[in-house]
Protein backbone atom coordinates (compact mmCIF):
# COMPACT_ATOMS: atom_id res chain seq x y z
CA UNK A 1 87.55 103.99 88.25
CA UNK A 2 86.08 102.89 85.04
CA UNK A 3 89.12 103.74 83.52
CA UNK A 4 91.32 102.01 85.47
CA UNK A 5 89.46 98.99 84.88
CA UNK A 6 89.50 99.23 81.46
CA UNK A 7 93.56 99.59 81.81
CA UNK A 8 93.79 96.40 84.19
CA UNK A 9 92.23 94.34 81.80
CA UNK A 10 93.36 95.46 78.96
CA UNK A 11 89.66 95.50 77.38
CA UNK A 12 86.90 98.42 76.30
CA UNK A 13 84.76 99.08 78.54
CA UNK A 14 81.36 100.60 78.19
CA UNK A 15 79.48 102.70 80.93
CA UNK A 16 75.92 103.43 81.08
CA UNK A 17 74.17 105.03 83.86
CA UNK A 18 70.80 107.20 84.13
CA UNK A 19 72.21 110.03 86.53
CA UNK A 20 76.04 109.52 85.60
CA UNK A 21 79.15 109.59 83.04
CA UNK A 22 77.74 107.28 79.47
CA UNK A 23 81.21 106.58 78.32
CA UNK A 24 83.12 104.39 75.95
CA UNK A 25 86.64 104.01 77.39
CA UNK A 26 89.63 102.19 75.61
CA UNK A 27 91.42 99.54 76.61
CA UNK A 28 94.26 101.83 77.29
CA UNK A 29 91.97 104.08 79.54
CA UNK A 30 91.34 107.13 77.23
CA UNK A 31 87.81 108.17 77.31
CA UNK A 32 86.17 107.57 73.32
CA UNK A 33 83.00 109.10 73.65
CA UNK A 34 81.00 110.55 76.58
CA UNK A 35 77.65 111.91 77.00
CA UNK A 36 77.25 114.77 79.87
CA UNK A 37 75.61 114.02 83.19
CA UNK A 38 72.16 114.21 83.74
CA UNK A 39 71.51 114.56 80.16
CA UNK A 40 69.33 112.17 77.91
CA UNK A 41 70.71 110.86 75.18
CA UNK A 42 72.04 108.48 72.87
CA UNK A 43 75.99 107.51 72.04
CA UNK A 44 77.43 105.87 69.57
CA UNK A 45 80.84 104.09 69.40
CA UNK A 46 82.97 101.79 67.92
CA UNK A 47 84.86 98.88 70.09
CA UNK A 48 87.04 96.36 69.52
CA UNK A 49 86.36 93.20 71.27
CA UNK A 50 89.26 91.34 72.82
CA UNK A 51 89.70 87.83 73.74
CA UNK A 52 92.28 86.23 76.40
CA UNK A 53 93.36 87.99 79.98
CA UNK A 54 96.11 89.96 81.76
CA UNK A 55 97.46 88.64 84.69
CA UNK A 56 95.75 91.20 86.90
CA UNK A 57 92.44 89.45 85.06
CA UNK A 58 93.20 85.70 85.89
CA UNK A 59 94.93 86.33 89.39
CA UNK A 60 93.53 89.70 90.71
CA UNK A 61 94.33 90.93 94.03
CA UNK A 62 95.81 87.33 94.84
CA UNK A 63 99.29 88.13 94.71
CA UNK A 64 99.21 90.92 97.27
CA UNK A 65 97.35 88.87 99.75
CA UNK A 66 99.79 86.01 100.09
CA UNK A 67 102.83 88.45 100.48
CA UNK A 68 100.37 90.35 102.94
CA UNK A 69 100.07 86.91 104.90
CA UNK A 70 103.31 86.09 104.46
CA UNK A 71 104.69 89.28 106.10
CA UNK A 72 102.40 89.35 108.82
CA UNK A 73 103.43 85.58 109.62
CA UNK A 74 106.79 86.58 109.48
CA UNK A 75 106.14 89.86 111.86
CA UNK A 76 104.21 87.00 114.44
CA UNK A 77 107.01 85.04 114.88
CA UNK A 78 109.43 87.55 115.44
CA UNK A 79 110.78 87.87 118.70
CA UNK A 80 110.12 91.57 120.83
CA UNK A 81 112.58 93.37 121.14
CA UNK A 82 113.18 95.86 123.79
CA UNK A 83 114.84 99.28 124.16
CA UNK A 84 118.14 99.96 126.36
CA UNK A 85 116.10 100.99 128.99
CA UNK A 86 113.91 99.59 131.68
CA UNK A 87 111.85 100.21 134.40
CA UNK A 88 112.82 99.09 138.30
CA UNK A 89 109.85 98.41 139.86
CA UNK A 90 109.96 97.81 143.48
């Protein structure tokens, strides 16, 4: 997921956990450096920091919510339609 991440934003990103993956991950989502889990230890890295945002970074999951919205306003209003058959209740 990390790497992902890294990928959407188009940044490093740096991952530190006790029990977990250490990792330096490039912006393009290629793992740098990485200490095994549940191992002490100390990494070193180099990063280049990045300035500005993607699209994904400024708008996020915005985009696919209003088309979400918008389709399941469009679905609401549509009228019911029914199939060639029906029942004759007496």
């Amino acid at each position: 997921m990390a790497a992902m991440q890294a990928r959407e934003e188009e940044k490093p990103d740096i991952r530190a956990t006790n029990t977990g993956v250490t990792a330096i991950i490039s912006p393009n989502g290629r793992v740098q450096a990485k200490l095994p889990e549940f191992v002490s230890g100390a990494l070193n890295g180099k990063i280049n920091p990045r300035k500005g945002k993607t699209p994904f970074g400024m708008l996020g999951d915005l985009p696919f919510l209003i088309i979400c919205l918008f389709a399941l306003i469009i679905q609401a209003f549509r009228p019911i339609q029914r199939t060639g058959v029906e029942n004759d209740v007496q």
